[in-house]
N, C-alpha and C. Protein backbone atom coordinates (compact mmCIF):
# COMPACT_ATOMS: atom_id res chain seq x y z
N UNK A 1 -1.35 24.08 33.94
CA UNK A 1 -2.30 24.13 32.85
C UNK A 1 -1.59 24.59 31.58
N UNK A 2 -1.44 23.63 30.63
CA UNK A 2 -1.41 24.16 29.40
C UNK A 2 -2.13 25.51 28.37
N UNK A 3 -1.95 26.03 28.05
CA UNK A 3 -2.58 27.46 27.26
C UNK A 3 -1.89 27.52 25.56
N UNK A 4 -2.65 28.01 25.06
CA UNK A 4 -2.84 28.08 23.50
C UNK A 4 -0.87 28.93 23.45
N UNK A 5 -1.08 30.34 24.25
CA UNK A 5 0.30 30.76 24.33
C UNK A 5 1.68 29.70 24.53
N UNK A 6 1.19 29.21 25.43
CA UNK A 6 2.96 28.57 25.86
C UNK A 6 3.37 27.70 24.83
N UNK A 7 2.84 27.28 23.60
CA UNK A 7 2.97 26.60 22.65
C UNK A 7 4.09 24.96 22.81
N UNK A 8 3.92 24.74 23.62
CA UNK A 8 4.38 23.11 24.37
C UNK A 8 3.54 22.10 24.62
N UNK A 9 3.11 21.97 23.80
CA UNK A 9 1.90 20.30 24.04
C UNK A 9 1.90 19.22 24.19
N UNK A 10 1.88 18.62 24.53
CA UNK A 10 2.33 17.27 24.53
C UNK A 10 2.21 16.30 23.43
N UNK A 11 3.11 15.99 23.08
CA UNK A 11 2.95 14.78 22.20
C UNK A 11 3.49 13.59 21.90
N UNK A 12 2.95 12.63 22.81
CA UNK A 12 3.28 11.57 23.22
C UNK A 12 3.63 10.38 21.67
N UNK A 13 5.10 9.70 21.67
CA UNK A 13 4.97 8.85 20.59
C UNK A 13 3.69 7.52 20.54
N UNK A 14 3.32 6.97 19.91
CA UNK A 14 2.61 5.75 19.93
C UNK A 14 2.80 4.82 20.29
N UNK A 15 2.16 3.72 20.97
CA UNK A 15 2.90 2.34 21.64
C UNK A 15 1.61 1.60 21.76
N UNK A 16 2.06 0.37 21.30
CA UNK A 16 0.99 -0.70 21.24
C UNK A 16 0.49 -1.26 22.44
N UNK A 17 -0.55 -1.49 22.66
CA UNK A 17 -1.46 -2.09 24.14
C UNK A 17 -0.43 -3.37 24.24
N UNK A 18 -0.44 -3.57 25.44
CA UNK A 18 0.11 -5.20 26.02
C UNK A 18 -0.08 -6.50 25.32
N UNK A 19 0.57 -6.60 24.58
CA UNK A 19 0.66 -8.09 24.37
C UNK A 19 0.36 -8.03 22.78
N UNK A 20 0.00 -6.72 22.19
CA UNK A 20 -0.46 -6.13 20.40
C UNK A 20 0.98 -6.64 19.45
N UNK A 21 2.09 -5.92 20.55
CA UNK A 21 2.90 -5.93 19.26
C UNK A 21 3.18 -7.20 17.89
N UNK A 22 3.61 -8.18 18.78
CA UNK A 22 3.28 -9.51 17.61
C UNK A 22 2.33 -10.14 17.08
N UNK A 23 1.05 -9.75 17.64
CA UNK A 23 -0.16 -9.68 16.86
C UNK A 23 -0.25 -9.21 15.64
N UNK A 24 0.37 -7.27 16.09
CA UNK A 24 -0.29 -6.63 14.77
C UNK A 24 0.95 -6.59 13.94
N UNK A 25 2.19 -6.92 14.17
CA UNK A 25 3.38 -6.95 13.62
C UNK A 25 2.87 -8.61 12.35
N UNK A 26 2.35 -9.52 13.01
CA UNK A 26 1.78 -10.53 12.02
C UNK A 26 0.57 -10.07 11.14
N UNK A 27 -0.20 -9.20 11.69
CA UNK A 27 -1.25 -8.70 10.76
C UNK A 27 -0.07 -7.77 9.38
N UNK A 28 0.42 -6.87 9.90
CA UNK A 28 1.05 -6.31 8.77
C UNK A 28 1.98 -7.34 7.41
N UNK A 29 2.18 -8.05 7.87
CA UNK A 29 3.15 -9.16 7.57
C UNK A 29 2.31 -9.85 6.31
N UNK A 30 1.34 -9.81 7.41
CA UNK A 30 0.04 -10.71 5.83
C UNK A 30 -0.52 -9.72 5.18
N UNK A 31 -0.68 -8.59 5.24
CA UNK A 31 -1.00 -7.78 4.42
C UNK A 31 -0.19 -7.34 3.53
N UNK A 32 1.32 -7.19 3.72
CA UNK A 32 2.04 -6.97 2.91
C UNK A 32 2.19 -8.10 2.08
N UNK A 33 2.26 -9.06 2.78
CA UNK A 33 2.34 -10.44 1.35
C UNK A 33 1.13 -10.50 0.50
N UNK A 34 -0.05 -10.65 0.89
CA UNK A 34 -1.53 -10.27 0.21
C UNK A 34 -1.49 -9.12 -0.83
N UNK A 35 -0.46 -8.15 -0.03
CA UNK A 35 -0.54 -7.09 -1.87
C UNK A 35 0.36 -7.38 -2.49
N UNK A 36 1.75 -8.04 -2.17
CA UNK A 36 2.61 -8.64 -3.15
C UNK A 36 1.91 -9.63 -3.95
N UNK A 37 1.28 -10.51 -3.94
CA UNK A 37 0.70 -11.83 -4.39
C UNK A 37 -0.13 -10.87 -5.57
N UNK A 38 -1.19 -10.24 -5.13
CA UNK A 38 -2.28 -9.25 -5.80
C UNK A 38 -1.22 -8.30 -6.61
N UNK A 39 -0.18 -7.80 -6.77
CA UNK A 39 0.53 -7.43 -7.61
C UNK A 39 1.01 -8.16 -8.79
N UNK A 40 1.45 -9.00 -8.19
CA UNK A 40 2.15 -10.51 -9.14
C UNK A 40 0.38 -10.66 -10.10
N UNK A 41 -0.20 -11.04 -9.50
CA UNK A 41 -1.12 -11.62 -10.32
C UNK A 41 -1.89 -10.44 -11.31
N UNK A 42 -2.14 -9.13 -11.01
CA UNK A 42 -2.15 -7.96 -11.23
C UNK A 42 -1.90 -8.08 -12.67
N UNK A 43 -0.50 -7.75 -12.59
CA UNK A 43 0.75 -7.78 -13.84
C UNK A 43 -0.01 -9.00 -14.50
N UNK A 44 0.50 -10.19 -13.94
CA UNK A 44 -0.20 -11.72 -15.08
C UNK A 44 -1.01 -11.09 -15.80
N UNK A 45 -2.55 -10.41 -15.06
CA UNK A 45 -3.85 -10.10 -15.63
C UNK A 45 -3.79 -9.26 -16.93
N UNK A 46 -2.84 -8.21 -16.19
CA UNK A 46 -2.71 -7.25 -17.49
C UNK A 46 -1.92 -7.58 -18.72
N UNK A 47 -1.30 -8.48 -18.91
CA UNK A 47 -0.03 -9.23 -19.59
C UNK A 47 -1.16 -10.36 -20.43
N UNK A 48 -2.16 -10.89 -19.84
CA UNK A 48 -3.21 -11.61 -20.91
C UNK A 48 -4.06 -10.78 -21.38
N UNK A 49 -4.27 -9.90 -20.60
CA UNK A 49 -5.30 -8.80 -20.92
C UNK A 49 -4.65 -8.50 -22.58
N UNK A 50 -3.67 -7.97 -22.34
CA UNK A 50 -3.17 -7.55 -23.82
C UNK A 50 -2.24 -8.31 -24.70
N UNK A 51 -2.30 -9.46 -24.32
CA UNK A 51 -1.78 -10.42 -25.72
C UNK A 51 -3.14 -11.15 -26.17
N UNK A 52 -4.24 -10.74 -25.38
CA UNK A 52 -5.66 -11.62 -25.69
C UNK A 52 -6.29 -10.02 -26.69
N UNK A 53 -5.80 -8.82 -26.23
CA UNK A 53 -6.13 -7.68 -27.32
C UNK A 53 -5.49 -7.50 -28.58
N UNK A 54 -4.82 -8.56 -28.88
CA UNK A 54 -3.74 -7.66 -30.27
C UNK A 54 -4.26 -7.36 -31.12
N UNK A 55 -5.41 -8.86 -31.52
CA UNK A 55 -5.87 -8.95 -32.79
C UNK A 55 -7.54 -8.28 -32.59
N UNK A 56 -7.39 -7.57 -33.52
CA UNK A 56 -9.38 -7.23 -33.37
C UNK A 56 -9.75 -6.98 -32.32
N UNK A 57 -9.25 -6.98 -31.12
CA UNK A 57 -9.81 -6.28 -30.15
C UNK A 57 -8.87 -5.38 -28.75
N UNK A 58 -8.54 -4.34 -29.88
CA UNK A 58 -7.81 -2.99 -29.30
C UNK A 58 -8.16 -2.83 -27.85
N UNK A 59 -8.92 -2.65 -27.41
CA UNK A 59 -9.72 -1.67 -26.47
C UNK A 59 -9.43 -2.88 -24.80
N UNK A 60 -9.12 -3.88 -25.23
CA UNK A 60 -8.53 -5.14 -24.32
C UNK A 60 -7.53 -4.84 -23.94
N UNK A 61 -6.63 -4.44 -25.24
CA UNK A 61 -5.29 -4.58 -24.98
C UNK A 61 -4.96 -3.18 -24.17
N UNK A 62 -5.54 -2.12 -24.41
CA UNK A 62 -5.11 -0.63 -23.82
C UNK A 62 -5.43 -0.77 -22.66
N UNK A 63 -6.61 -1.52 -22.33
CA UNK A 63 -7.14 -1.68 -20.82
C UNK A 63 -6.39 -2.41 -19.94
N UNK A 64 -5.57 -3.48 -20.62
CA UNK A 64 -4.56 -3.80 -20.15
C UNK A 64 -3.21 -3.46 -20.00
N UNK A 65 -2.64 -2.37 -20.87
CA UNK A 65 -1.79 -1.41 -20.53
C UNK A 65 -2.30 -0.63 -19.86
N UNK A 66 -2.78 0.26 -19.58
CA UNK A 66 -3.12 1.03 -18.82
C UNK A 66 -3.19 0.89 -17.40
N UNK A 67 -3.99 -0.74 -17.21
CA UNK A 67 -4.05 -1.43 -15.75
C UNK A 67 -2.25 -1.68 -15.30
N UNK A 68 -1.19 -2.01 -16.06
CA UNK A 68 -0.05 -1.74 -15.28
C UNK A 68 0.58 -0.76 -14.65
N UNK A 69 0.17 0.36 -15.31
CA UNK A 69 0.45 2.02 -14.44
C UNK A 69 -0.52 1.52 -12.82
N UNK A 70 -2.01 1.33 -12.56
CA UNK A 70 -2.41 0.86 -11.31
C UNK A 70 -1.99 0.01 -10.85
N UNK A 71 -1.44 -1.20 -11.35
CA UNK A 71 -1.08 -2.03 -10.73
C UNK A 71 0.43 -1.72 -10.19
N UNK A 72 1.33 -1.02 -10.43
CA UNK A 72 2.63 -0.73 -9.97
C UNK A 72 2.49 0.37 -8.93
N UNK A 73 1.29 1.07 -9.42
CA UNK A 73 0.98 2.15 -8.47
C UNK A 73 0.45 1.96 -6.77
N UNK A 74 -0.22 0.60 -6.96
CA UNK A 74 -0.90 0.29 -6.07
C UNK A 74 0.27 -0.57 -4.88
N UNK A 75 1.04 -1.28 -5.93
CA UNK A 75 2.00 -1.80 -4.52
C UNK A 75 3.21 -0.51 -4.37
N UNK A 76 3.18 0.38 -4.97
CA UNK A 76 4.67 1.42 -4.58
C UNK A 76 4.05 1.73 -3.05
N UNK A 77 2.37 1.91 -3.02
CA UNK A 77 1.70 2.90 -1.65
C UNK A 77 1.56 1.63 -0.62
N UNK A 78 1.79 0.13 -1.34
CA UNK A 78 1.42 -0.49 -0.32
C UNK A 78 3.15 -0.96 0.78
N UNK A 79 4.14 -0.90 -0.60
CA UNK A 79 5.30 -1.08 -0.11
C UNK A 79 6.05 -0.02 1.04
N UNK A 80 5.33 1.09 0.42
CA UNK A 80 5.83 2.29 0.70
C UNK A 80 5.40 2.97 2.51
N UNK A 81 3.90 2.11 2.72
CA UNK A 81 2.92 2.20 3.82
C UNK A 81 3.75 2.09 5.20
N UNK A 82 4.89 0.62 5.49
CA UNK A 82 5.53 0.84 6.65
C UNK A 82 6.59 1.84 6.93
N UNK A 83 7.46 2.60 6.34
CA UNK A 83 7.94 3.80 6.26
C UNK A 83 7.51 4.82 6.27
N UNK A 84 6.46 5.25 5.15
CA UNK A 84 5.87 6.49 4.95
C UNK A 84 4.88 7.19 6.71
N UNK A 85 4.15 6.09 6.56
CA UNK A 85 3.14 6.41 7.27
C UNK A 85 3.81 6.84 9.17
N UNK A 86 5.03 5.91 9.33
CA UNK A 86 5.51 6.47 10.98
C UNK A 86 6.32 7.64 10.62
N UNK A 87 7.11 8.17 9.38
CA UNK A 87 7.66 9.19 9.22
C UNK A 87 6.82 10.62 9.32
N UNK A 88 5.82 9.94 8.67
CA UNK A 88 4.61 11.23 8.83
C UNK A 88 4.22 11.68 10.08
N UNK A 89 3.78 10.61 10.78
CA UNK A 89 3.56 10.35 12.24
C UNK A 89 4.19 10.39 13.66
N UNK A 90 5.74 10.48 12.99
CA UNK A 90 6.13 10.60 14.06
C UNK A 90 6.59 9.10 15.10
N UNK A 91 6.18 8.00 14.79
CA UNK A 91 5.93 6.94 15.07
C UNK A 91 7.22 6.81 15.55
């Protein structure tokens, strides 16, 4: 029996059910391309966003600077997701 004292717990690494791994190894695969694509187009958005703000309408163009800080932000956590997340974990 394990006890709070003996401080040895078990902790088993993670492992995918029978037959998961190239399943979810293809799920990740498309998700990572899905936020690359949504990045790319991201940037485009914000890049018309603010050449469509120059003239007379400021408040376009900042919204569109501004949206490139999220948009770079958003793929660093998505790039960053297969590393970060098993280092944390233990994986």
């Amino acid at each position: 029996m394990i006890t709070l004292a003996d401080g040895d717990f078990p902790n088993p690494k993670p492992s995918a059910p029978p037959g998961m791994e190239k399943v979810f190894g293809g799920w990740v695969g498309w998700a990572k391309w899905i936020a690359v694509m949504s990045g790319i187009l991201g940037l485009i958005a914000c890049g018309i966003m603010m050449m469509l703000g120059r003239r007379n309408r400021s408040h376009l163009a900042a919204e569109g600077a501004s949206g490139i800080v999220w948009v770079i932000a958003g793929i660093s956590v998505a790039s960053l997701a297969g590393g970060a997340v098993p280092m944390f974990f233990g994986a």
